[in-house]
Structure formats: structure tokens, C-alpha cells
Protein backbone atom coordinates (compact mmCIF):
# COMPACT_ATOMS: atom_id res chain seq x y z
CA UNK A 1 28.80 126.12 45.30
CA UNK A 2 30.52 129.79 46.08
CA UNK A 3 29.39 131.34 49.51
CA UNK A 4 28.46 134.76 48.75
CA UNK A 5 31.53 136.25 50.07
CA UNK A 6 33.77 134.33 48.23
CA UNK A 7 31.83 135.51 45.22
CA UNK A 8 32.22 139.32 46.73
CA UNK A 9 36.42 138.18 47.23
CA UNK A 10 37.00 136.88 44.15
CA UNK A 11 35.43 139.75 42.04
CA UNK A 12 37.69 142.21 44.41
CA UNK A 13 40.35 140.45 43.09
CA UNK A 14 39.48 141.05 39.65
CA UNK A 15 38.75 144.96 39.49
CA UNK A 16 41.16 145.55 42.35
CA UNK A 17 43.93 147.07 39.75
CA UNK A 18 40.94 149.57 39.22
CA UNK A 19 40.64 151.17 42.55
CA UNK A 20 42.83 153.53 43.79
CA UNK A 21 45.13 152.47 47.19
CA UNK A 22 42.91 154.42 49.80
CA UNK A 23 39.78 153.52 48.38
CA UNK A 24 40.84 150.00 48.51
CA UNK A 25 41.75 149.32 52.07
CA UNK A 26 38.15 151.08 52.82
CA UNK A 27 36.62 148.66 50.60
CA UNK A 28 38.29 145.68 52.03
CA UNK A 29 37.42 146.93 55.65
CA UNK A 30 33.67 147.15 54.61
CA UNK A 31 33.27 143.95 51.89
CA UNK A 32 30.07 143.35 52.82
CA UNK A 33 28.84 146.79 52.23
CA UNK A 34 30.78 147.34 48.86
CA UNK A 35 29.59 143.93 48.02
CA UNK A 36 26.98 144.13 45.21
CA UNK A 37 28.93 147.24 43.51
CA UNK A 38 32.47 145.13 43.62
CA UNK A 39 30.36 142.29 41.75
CA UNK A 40 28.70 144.74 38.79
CA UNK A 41 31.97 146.23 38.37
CA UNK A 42 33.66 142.93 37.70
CA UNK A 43 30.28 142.30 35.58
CA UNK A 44 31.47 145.45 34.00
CA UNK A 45 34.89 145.10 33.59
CA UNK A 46 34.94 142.90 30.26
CA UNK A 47 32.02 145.10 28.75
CA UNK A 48 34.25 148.15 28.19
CA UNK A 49 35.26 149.01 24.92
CA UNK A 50 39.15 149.06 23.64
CA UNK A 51 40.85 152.08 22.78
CA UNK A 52 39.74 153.56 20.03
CA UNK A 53 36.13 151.53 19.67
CA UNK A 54 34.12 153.94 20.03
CA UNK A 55 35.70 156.23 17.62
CA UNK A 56 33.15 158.50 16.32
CA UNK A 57 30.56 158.72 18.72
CA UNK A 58 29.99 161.50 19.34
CA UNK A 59 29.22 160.81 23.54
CA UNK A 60 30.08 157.13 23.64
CA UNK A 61 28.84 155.65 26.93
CA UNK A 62 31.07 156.31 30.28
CA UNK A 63 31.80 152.62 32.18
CA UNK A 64 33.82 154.21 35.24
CA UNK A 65 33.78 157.36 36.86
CA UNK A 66 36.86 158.60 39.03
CA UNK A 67 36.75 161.37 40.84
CA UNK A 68 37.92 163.97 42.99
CA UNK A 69 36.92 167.13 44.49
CA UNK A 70 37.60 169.24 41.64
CA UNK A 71 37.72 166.99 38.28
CA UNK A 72 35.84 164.49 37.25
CA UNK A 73 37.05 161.65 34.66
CA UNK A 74 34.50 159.42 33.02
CA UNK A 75 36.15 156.35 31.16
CA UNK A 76 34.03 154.75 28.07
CA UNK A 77 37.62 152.92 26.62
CA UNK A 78 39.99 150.86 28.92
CA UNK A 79 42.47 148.60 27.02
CA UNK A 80 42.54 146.40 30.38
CA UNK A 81 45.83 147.25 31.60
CA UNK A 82 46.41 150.90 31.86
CA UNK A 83 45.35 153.02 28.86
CA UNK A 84 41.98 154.55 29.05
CA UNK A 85 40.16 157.24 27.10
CA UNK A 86 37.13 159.33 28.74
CA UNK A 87 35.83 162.46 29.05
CA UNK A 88 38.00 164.92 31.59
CA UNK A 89 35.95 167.55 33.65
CA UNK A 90 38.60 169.86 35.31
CA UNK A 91 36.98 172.47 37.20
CA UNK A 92 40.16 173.82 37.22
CA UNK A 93 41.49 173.75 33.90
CA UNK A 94 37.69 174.23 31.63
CA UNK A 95 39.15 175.54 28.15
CA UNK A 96 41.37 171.82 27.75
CA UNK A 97 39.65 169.24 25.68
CA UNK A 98 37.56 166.89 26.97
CA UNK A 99 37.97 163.57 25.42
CA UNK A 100 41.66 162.67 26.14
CA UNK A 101 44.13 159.34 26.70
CA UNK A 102 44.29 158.72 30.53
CA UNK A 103 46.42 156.67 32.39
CA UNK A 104 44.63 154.64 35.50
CA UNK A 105 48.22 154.37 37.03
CA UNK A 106 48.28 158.34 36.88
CA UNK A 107 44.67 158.43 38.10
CA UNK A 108 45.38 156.24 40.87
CA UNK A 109 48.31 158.26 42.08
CA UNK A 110 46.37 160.86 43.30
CA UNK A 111 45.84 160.26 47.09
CA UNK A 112 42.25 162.02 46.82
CA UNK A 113 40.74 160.72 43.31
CA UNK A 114 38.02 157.96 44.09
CA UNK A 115 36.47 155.33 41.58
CA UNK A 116 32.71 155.70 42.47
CA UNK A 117 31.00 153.13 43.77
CA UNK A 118 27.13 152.97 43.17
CA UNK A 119 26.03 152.26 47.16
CA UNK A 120 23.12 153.46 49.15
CA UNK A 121 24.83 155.61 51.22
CA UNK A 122 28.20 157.59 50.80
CA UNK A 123 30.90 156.55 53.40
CA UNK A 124 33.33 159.65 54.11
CA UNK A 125 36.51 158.23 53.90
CA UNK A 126 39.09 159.73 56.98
């Protein structure tokens, strides 16, 4: 039988392509905390729809939110490797559309953007 943590590890290692660098080494610091969140995203993970599934609908459901201070990007398609489509909420840019292709290897480039993680309390990262 799996200890708890090497439940917690071996879920880490299966969203870890998700998370952006920073985040990540935070994460890994603090397992424990992150613990229940790493194992419903890897719950998650196979639930999300391919690209163009949820064609039509009109506000399909969001699976993962990334985030940074000024733009928000809420992914409800994912085709597992590095295509996703979501809703885009640039505080910066508010007249371009807001369902659009994204690319997690473009999301993840950004030293600032976050995945959220659904924990009790919010841990500033420095």
C-alpha cells in the first residue's frame, strides 16, 4: 500500500508539466501543504476536454486557472501536451476576444503567471 506522500509524489509527477518553474520549486518545498490540491489536479487532469470539445457552449466549464497580476486565463480544453483553449481576461488588453488557443509553454514562460492552487491559505511566493 502507497504512504500518503508517495501518493502526494507521484501525482506531482503527473501535473508537474502544468505548473509553471517558480511555482514548482515552492510546491516541492511545501508538499505536504500543496498535498490534497496536487492530488485533485491529477484527479483533474484526464477530465479535461480536447480541443475543440466543447465547441458550442456557449461558457463551457474552466478546469485550470493561471494567473497573474493583471490577466487571468481560465482553460476548459487542454489537448495534454501543450495546446489549450480558455477564456483570456487581460486587464490590459479588454477589447481582444476572449475565448482564444493558448499555449501552456507560453503561459509558463512568464516568470509571474501562477496555476492556482485551491489551499486554505495563500502563500506569497518571494
Amino acid at each position: 500500500m502507497k504512504s500518503t506522500n508517495n501518493i502526494i509524489e507521484s501525482c506531482l509527477s503527473d501535473v508537474s508539466f502544468l505548473i509553471p518553474p517558480v511555482q514548482l520549486e515552492h510546491i516541492k518545498k511545501h508538499i505536504n501543504f500543496y498535498g490534497a490540491e496536487i492530488i485533485r489536479l491529477a484527479a483533474i487532469l484526464p477530465t479535461i476536454p480536447d480541443i475543440g470539445d466543447t465547441e458550442g457552449i456557449p461558457e463551457p466549464l474552466n478546469y485550470l486557472h493561471y494567473f497573474t497580476m493583471n490577466a487571468n486565463f481560465y482553460i476548459c480544453e487542454f489537448d495534454g501536451i501543450d495546446t489549450m483553449y480558455g477564456k483570456a481576461d487581460l486587464l490590459y488588453l479588454p477589447d481582444l476576444p476572449k475565448y482564444r488557443t493558448l499555449s501552456l509553454s507560453n503561459l509558463k514562460s512568464n516568470q509571474f503567471m501562477e496555476l492556482k492552487m485551491n489551499v486554505s491559505a495563500t502563500i506569497f511566493l518571494a
